[in-house]
Every structure is written in structure tokens, then in C-alpha cells.
Protein backbone atom coordinates (compact mmCIF):
# COMPACT_ATOMS: atom_id res chain seq x y z
CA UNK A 1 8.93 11.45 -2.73
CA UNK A 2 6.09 10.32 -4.97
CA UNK A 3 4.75 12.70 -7.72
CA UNK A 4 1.90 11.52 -9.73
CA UNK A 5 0.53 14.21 -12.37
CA UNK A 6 -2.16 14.02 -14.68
CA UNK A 7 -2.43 9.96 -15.01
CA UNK A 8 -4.66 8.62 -17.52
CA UNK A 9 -6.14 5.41 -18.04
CA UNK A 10 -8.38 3.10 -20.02
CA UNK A 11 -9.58 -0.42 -20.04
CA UNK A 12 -10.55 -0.87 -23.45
CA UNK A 13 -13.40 2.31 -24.64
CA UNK A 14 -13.85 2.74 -20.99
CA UNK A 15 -12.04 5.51 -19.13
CA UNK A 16 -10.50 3.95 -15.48
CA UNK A 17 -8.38 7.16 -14.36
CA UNK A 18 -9.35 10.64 -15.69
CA UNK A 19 -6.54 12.58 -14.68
CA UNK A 20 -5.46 12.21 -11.25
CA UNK A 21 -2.77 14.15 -9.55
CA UNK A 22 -1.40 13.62 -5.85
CA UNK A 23 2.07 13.91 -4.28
CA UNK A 24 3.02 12.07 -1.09
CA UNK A 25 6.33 13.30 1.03
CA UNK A 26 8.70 11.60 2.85
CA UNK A 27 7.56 10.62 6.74
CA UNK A 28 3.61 11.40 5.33
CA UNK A 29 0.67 8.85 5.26
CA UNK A 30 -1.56 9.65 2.51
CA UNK A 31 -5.39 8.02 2.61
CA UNK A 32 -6.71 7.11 -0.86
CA UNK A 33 -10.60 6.86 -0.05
CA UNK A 34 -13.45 5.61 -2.07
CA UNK A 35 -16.08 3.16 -2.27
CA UNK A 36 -15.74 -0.54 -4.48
CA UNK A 37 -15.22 0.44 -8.48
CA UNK A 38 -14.16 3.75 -8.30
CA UNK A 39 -10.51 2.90 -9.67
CA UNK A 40 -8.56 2.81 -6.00
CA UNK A 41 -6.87 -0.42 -6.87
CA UNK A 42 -5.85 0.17 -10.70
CA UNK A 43 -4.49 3.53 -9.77
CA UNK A 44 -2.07 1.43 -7.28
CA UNK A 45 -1.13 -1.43 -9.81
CA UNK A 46 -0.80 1.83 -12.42
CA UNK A 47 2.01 3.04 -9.84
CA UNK A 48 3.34 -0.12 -9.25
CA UNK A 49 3.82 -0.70 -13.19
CA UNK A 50 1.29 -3.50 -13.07
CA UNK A 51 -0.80 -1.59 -15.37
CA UNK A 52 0.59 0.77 -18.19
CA UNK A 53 -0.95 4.35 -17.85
CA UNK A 54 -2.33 6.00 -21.40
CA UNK A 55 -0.41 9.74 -20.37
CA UNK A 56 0.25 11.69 -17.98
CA UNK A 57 3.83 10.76 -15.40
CA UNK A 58 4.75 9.30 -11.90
CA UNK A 59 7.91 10.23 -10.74
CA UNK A 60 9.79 8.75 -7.50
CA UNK A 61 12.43 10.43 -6.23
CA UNK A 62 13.16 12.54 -8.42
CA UNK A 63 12.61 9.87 -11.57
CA UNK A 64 10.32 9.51 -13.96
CA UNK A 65 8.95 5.60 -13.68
CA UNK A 66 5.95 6.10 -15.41
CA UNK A 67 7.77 2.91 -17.84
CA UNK A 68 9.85 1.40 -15.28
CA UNK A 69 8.47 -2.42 -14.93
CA UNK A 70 7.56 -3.57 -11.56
CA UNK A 71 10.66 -5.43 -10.35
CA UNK A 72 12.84 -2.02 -11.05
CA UNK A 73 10.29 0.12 -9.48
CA UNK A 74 10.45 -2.13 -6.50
CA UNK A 75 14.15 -1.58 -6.37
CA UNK A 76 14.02 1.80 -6.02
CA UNK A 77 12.20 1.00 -2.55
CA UNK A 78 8.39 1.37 -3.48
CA UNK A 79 6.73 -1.67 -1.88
CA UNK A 80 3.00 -3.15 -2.12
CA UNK A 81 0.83 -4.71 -0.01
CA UNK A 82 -1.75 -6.11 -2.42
CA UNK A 83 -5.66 -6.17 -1.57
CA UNK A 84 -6.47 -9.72 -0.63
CA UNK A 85 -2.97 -10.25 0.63
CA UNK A 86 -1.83 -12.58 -2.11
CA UNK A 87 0.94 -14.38 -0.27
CA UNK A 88 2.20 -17.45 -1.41
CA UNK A 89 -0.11 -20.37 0.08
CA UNK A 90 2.42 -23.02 -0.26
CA UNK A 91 5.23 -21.49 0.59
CA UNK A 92 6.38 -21.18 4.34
CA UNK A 93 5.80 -18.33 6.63
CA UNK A 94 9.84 -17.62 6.36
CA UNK A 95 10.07 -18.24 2.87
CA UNK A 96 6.94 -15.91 1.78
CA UNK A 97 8.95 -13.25 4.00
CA UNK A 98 12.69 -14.17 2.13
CA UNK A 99 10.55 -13.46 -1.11
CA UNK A 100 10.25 -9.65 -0.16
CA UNK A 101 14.30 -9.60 0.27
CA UNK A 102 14.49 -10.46 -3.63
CA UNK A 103 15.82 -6.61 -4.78
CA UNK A 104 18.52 -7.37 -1.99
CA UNK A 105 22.33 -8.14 -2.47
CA UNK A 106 22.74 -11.78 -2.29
CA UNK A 107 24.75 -11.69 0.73
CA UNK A 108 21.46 -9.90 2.50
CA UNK A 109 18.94 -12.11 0.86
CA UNK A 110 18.95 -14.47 4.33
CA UNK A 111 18.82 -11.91 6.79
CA UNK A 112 15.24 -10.89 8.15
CA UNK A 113 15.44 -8.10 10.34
CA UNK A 114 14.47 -8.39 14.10
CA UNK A 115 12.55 -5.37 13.46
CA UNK A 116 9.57 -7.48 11.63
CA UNK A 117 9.42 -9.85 14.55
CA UNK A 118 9.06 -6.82 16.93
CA UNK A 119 6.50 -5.72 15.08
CA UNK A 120 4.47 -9.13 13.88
CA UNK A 121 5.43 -11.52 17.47
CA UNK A 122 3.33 -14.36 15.80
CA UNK A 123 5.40 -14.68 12.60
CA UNK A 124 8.50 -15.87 14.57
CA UNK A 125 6.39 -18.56 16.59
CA UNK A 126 4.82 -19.98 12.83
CA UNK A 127 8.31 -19.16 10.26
CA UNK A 128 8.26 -22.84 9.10
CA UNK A 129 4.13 -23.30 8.81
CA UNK A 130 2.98 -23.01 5.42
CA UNK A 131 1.30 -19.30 4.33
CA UNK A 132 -2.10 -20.90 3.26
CA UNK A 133 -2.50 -22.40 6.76
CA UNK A 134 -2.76 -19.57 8.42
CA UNK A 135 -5.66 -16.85 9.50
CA UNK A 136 -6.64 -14.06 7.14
CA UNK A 137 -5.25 -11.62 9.85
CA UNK A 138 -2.00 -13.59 10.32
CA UNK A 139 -1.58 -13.71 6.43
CA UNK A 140 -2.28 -9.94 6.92
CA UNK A 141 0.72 -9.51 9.03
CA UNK A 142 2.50 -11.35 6.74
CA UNK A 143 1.99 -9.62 3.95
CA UNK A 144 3.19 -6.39 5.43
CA UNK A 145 5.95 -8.28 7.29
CA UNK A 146 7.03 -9.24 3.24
CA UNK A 147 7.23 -5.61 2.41
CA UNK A 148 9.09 -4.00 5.14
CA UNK A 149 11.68 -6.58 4.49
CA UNK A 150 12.46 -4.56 0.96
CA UNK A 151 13.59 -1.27 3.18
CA UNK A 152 11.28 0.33 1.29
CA UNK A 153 10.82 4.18 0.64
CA UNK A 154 7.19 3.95 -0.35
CA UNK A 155 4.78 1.35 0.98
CA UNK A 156 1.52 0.98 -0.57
CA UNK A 157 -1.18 -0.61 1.49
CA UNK A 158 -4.41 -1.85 -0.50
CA UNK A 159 -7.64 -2.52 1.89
CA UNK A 160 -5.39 -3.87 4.38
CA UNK A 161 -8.37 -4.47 6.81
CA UNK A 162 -10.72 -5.80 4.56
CA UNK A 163 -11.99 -9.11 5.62
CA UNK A 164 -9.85 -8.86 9.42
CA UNK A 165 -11.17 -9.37 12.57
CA UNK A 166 -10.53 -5.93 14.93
CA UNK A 167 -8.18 -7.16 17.22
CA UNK A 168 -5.50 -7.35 13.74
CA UNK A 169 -6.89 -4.05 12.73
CA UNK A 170 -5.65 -2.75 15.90
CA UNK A 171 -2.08 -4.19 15.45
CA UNK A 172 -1.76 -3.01 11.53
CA UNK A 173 -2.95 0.30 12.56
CA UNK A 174 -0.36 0.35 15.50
CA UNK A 175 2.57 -0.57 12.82
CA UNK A 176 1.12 2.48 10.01
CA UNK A 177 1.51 4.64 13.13
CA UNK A 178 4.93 3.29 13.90
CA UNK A 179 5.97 3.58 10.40
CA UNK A 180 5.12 6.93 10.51
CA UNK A 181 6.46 8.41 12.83
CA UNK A 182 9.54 6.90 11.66
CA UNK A 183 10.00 9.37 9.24
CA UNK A 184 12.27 7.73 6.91
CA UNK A 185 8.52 6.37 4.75
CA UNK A 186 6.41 7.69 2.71
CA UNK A 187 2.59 5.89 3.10
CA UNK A 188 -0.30 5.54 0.57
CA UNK A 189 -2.96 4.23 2.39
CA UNK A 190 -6.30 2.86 0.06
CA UNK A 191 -9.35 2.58 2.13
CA UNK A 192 -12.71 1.94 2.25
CA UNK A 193 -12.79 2.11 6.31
CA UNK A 194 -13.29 5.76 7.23
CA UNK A 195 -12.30 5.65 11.10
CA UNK A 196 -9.50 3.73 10.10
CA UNK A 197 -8.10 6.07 7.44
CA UNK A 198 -8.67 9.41 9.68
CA UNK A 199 -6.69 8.11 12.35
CA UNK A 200 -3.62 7.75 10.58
CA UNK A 201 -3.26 9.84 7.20
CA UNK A 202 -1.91 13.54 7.14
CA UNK A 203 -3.50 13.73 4.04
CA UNK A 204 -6.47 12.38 1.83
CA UNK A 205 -7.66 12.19 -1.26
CA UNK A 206 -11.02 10.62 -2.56
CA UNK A 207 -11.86 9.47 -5.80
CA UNK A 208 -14.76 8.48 -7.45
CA UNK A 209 -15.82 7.57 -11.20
CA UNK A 210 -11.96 7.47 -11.50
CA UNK A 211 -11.34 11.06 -10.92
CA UNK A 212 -9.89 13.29 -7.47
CA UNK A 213 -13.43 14.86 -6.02
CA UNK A 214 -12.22 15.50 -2.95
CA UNK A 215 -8.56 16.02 -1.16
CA UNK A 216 -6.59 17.82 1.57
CA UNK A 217 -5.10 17.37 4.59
CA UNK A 218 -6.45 15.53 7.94
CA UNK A 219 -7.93 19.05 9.82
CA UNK A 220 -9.59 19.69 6.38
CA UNK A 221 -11.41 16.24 6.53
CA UNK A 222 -15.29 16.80 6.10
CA UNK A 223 -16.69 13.37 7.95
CA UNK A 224 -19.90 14.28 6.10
CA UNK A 225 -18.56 14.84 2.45
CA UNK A 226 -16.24 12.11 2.73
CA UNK A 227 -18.81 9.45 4.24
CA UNK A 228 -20.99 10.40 1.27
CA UNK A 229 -17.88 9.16 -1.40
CA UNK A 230 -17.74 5.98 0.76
CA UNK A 231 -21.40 5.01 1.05
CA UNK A 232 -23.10 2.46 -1.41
């Protein structure tokens, strides 16, 4: 589903991304591991089209989007869940989710699907409260809740249990599962939380200094060699 082959990357003299290569299939959750500075989060916005990569090519289905802007890469179904969440603080719980419905046919643009309630209970209780007054795990839910909403192919999650109290955790882990076993998605996972990570990816990669150092699938997963990647 996503093919990502040889990306490079710079900001300014200094080299971000030094060639990284990963592909993700559909129905598979891939982890992207490594510790704070490494380039987890600029290799995202690079697939996202947020950043512009210096060479290499991303494909999506088929596609090449290493130019594709971010609205029409977000049409073709890959969706983000940004670190820090990011939702829109004045905006209303039902109107930060209507925002992820944007790609959508006008005549679909009103319709949230029962699914996201099913999965987030407390967003239908708080639809008309604004975004900024809630909890950093509610705005969590709602972040996620804004990019299932797209039907997307992809989703991208980035840290999505930094700064949330374990009982969320719990739930966000419980909807990755869900997702996943699904079938019909494709996951990239980036985290920092190792536990977290091993529990739900098929597959890992690690980077470091901006490059792959370490990567395979789950059963292959040193706890050791990976823990050393993720330490300060």
C-alpha cells in the first residue's frame, strides 16, 4: 500500500533523512521507533507532503506522490494524526470531527459515522463543547476520531500517547487493534513507548541519526537492541 524508497532529506547543510526505505501492506501496523531528534516526525510530514523530500520516491497505491501536496494526498485516503494532537481549540468537538470529512462529497460532508462514537463513547456526550476545553486524552480521541472520519487507507499516528494518562492509552491501543484487524488499513505507528509499540505492530523499524538501524517483523523484535535506540 505504502512504498517509500530511498528518501532523502535536508534542513538547510544538515542531513534529516539519509535514505530510508520501508513498505507497509494493507491490514499491517508498522512501528516507527526511536528516541526525540532522530527524524520520526519529519519523515511523517515528508509522507504527508508537509515537507518536500531532496530524492528518492513514496508511492501509495500504486502512485508516485512523492509531489502530490497534502490535501491530494489526503484524498487518496492517507490520514494523520499529528504529535501533540493539534485539533482546533475553538472549534467544537463536532465541528473539529466535520473538518476530517473535508476530501468528502458534499452530500457526505454532514454525516459522521456511528462507527467513531462506538469507538470514542465520550465524543457523542461533549459534540457541541469546544476542542480546547477538553482533556489531553479526550483531545486524543478526538484527533483520531477526525481521521477515521476520512475512510482512510493509511493512518499515520505520531506519539499518540505522549503526554496521556494510561487509562486513554488503553482505549487508543484497543482502537489500533481494532483497526487492525479490520484489514481494510494500513498503520504507521511512530513511537517512543516500547510496550506500547510491541503490542500492536507486525512490523518495526527504528531509526536513528535519520537513518533505518534496525527493522523486521514483531518475532524478530530484540527488546534489548531496540531499548538501546530508545534510551536517552
Amino acid at each position: 500500500m505504502l512504498d517509500v524508497h530511498e528518501i532523502n532529506q535536508f534542513y538547510g547543510s544538515s542531513h534529516t533523512l539519509r535514505g530510508i526505505s520501508l513498505s507497509i501492506k494493507q491490514g499491517e501496523c508498522m512501528a516507527l521507533l526511536g528516541r526525540n531528534g532522530v527524524g520520526k516526525t519529519t519523515f511523517l510530514k515528508c509522507l504527508m507532503g508537509v515537507q518536500q523530500i531532496a530524492s528518492g520516491s513514496i508511492s501509495f497505491l500504486g502512485q508516485d506522490i512523492s509531489q502530490l501536496p497534502p490535501h491530494a494526498r489526503a484524498k487518496l485516503g492517507i490520514a494523520y494524526v499529528p504529535q501533540g494532537r493539534e485539533i482546533f481549540a475553538r472549534l467544537t468537538v463536532e465541528e473539529n470531527i466535520l473538518m476530517g470529512m473535508a476530501t468528502k462529497p458534499s452530500r457526505q460532508a454532514h454525516d459522521i459515522k456511528e462507527e467513531v462514537f462506538d469507538l470514542f463513547p465520550v465524543l457523542r456526550t461533549m459534540l457541541k463543547r469546544r476542542g480546547g476545553d477538553l482533556s489531553g486524552g479526550q483531545q486524543q480521541q478526538l484527533a483520531i476520531a477526525r481521521a477515521l472520519v476520512a475512510d482512510p487507507k493509511l493512518i499515520i499516528f505520531d506519539e499518540p500517547t505522549e503526554g496521556i494518562q494510561p487509562s486513554i492509552i488503553k482505549d487508543i491501543g484497543r482502537v489500533i487493534n481494532l483497526l487492525r484487524d479490520r484489514g481494510d488499513i494500513a498503520i504507521l505507528l511512530c513511537e517512543q513507548y516500547f510496550d506500547f509499540a510491541r503490542e500492536l505492530a507486525d512490523r518495526f523499524v527504528v531509526l536513528s541519526r535519520g537513518e533505518v538501524v534496525v527493522s523486521g517483523d514483531r518475532s524478530e523484535m530484540d527488546s534489548e537492541v531496540v531499548r538501546r535506540y530508545l534510551s536517552v
